[in-house]
Protein backbone atom coordinates (compact mmCIF):
# COMPACT_ATOMS: atom_id res chain seq x y z
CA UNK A 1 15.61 -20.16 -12.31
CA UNK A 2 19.10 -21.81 -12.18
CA UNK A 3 19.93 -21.16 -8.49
CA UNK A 4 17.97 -20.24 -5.40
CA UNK A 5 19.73 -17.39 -3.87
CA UNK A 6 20.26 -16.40 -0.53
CA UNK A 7 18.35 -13.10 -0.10
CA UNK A 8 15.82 -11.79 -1.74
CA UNK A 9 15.43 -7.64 -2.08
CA UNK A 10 12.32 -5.87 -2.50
CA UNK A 11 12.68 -2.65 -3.55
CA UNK A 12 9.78 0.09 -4.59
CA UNK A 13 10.28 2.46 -6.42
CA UNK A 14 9.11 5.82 -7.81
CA UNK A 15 10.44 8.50 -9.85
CA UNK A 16 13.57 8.83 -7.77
CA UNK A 17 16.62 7.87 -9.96
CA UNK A 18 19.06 9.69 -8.38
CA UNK A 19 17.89 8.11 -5.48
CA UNK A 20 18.10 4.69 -6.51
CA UNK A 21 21.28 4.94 -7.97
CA UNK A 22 22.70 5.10 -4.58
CA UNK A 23 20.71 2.16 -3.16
CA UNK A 24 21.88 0.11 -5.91
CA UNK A 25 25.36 1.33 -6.12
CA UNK A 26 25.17 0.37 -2.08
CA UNK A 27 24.21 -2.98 -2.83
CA UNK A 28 26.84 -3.67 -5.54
CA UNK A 29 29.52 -3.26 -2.77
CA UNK A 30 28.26 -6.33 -0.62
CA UNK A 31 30.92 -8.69 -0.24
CA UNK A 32 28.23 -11.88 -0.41
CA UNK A 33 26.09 -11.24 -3.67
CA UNK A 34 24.39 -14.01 -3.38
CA UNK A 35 21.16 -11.56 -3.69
CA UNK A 36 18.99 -11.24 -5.96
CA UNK A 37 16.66 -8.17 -6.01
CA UNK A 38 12.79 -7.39 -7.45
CA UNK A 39 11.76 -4.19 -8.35
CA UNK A 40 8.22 -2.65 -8.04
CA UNK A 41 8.62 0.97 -9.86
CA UNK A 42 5.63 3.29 -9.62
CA UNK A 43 5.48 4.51 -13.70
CA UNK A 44 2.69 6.77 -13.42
CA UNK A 45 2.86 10.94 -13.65
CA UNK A 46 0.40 11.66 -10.95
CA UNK A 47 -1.26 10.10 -7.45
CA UNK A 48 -3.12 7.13 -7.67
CA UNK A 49 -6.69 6.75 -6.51
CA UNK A 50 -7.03 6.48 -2.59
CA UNK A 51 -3.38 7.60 -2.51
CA UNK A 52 0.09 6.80 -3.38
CA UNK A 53 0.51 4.78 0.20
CA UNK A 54 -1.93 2.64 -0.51
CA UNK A 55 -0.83 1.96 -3.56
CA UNK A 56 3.02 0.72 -2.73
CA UNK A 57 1.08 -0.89 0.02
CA UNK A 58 -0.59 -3.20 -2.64
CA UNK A 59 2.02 -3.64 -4.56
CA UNK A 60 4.30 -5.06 -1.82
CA UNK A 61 1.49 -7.14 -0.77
CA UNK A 62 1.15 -8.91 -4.06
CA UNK A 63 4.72 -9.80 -4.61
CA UNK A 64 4.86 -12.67 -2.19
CA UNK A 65 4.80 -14.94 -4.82
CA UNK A 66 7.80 -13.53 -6.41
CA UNK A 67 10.23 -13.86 -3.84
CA UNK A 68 12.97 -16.88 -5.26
CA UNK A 69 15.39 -16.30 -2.23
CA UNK A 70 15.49 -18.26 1.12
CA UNK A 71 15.33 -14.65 2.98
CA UNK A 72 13.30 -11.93 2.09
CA UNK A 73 14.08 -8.09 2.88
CA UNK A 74 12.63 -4.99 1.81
CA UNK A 75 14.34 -2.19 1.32
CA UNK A 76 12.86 0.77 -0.54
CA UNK A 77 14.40 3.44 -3.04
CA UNK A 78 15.11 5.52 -0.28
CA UNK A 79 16.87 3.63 1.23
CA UNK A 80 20.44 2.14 0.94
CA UNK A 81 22.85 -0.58 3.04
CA UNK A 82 25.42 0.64 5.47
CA UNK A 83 27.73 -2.49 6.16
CA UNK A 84 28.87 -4.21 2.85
CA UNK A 85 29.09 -7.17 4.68
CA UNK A 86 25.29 -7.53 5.63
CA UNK A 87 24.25 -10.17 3.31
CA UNK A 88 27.56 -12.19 4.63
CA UNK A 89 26.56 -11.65 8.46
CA UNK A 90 23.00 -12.18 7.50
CA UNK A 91 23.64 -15.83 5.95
CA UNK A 92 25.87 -16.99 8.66
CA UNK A 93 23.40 -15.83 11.33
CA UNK A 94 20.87 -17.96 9.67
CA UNK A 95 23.04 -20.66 9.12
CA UNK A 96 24.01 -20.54 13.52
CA UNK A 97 20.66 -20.42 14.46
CA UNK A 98 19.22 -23.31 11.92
CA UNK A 99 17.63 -20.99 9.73
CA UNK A 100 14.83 -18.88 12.04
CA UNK A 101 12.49 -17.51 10.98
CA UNK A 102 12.74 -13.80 11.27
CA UNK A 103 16.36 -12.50 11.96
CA UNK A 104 16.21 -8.74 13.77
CA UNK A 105 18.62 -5.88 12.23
CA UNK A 106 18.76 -2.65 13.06
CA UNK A 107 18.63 0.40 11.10
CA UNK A 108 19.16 3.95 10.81
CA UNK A 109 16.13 6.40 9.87
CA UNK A 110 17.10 9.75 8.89
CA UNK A 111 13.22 10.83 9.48
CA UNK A 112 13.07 9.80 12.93
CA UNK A 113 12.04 11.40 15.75
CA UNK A 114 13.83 9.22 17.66
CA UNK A 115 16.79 10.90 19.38
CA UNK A 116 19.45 8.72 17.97
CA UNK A 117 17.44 7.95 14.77
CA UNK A 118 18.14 3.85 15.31
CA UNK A 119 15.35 1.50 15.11
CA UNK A 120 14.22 -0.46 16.15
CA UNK A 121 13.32 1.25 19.60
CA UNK A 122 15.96 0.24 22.28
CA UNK A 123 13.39 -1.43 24.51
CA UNK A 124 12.02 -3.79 21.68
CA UNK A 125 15.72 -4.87 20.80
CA UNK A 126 16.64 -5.49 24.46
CA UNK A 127 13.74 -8.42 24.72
CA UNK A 128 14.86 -11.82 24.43
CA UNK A 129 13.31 -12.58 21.40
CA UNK A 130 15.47 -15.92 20.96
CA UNK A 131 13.60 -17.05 24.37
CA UNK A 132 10.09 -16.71 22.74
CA UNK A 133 9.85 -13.23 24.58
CA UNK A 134 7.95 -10.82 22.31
CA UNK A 135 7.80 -7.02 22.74
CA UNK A 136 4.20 -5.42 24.35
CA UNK A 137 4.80 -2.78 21.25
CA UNK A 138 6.45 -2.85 18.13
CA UNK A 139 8.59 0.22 17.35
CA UNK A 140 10.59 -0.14 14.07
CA UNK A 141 9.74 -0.39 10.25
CA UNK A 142 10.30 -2.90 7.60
CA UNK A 143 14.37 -2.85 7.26
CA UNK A 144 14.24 -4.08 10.73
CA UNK A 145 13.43 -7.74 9.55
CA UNK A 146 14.97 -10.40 7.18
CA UNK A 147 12.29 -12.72 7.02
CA UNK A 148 12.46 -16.39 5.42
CA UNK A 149 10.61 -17.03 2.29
CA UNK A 150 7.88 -19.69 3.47
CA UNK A 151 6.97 -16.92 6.61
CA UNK A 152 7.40 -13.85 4.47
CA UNK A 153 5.19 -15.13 1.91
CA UNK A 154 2.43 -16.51 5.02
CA UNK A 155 2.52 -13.06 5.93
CA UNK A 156 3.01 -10.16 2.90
CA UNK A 157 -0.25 -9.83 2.41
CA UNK A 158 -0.67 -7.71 6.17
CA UNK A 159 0.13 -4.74 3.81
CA UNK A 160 -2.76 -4.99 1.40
CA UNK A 161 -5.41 -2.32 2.10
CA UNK A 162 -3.21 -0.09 4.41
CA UNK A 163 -2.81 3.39 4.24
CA UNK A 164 -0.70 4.06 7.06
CA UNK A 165 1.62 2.31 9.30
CA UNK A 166 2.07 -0.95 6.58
CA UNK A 167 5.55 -1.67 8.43
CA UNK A 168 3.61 -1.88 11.58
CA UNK A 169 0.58 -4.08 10.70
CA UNK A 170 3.37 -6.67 8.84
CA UNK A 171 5.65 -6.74 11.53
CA UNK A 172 3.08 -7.12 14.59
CA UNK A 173 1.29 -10.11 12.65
CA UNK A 174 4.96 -11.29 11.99
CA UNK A 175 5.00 -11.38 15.91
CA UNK A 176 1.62 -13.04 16.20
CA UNK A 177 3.20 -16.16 15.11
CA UNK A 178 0.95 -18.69 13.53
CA UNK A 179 -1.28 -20.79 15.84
CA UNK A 180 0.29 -24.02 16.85
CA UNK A 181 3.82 -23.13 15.44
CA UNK A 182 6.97 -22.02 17.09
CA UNK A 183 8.13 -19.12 15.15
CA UNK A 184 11.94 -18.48 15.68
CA UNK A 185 13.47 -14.47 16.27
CA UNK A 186 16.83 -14.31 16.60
CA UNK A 187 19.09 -10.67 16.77
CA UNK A 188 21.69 -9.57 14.71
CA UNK A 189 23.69 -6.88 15.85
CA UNK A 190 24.16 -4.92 12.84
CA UNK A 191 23.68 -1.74 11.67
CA UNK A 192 22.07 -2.93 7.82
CA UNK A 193 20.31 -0.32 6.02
CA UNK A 194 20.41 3.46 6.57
CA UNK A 195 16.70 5.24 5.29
CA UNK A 196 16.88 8.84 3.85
CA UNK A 197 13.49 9.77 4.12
CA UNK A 198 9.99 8.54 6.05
CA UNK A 199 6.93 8.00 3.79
CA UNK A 200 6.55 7.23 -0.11
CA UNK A 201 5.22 9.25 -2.81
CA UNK A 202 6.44 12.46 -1.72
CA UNK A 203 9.68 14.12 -2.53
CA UNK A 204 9.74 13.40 -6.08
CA UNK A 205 13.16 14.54 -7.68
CA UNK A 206 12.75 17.68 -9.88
CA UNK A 207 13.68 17.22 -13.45
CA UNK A 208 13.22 13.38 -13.07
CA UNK A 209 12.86 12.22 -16.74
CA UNK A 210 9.87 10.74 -18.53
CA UNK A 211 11.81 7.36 -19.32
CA UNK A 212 13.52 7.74 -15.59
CA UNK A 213 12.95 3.97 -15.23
CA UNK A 214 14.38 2.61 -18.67
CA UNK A 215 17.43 4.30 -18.10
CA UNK A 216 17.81 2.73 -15.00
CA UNK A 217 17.19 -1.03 -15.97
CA UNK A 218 19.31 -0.37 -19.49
CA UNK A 219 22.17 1.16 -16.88
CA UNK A 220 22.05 -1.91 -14.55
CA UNK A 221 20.79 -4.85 -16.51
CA UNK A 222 17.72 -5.24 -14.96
CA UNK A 223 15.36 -7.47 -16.83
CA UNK A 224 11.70 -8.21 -17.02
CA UNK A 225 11.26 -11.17 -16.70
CA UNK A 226 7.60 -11.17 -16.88
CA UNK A 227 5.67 -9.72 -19.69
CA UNK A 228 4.74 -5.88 -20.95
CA UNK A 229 1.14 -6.16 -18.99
CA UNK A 230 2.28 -7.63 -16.08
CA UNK A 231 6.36 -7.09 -15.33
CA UNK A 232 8.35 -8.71 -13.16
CA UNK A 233 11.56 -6.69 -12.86
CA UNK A 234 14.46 -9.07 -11.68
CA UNK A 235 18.35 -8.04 -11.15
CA UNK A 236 20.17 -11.00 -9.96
CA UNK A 237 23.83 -10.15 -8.58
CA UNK A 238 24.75 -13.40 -7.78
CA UNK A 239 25.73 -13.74 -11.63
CA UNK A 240 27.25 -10.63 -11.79
């Protein structure tokens, strides 16, 4: 790799072009590309064994390794960015605060039973979390958190083996800390990604073609940069 870039985006994916158009047509309009985003697309027909969860679960869990940028951020197919200038705010937020180690963002959820769909929950936002205060209950999911590289990749692993609730069991060990270290939370007041839908591996889009994902990385240049067996779909806007 010729450059480290700023953010990295994890995205999962699963036979939801249409879908994923939008997210990436979202992300093409930020005004800071200094991004570079990693794919994990689900190219099976059917559910996988102990469930489709579980599966994205894994698969998210096993990327940490992958992740090039100084910030990490996952944001699923369903799911696309509301301010174009997030990835700008995002860097100069890090750049105030001597580069913490989890930056807070809020988010929109369309599935939310939340009144005014925002997350994370009012109460968990208002706690000074730049003072070392920590919330007695997370309420939020994984667009909620831009997380840098060296904690994201300490922590990723949280997901592996969950069914349900993965956002929750990363996130609260992401508040945990690690023993002896101070582990830095700052708040960014910005809106950053809106989410369509809650859950994965349901809502499938009818007629969704065979060779769905082909047509997608031929359409936006994304490459594998890994091999046949084992993939490791890249798209780097910062050279774009």
């Amino acid at each position: 790799m010729d450059k480290q870039p700023f953010l990295t985006i994890v995205t999962r994916c699963r036979q939801r072009p249409k879908m994923l158009t939008i997210n990436l047509q979202q992300t093409a309009r930020q005004t800071d590309r200094d991004i570079e985003q990693i794919f994990l697309p689900d190219l099976s027909t059917g559910d996988h064994p102990g469930g489709n969860v579980l599966w994205a679960n894994r698969e998210l869990a096993n990327c940490g390794d992958r992740v090039d940028g100084r910030y990490a951020y996952t944001k699923d197919d369903d799911a696309v960015l509301v301010s174009k200038h997030f990835v700008e705010e995002v860097k100069r937020c890090a750049e105030a605060n001597d580069w913490p180690h989890v930056i807070l963002v809020k988010s929109i959820c369309a599935g939310s039973k939340l009144s005014n769909h925002f997350l994370p929950d009012p109460k968990v936002w208002r706690v000074n979390w730049e003072a070392g205060k920590r919330p007695e209950k997370w309420i939020g999911h994984g667009a909620n958190v831009v997380v840098r590289a060296d904690y994201w990749k300490a922590k990723i692993a949280a997901y592996k083996g969950i069914e349900r609730g993965g956002d929750w069991h990363y996130i609260t060990d992401l508040i945990a800390g690690i023993p002896g270290k101070n582990i830095r939370f700052v708040r960014l007041d910005i809106v950053a990604s809106l989410s369509l839908q809650r859950g994965r591996g349901v809502n499938f889009e009818d007629g969704c073609p065979a060779d769905w994902w082909a047509q997608i990385a031929q359409r936006w240049r994304i490459q594998n940069y890994g091999t046949p067996e084992k993939p490791d779909w890249r798209l780097r806007w910062y050279e774009r």
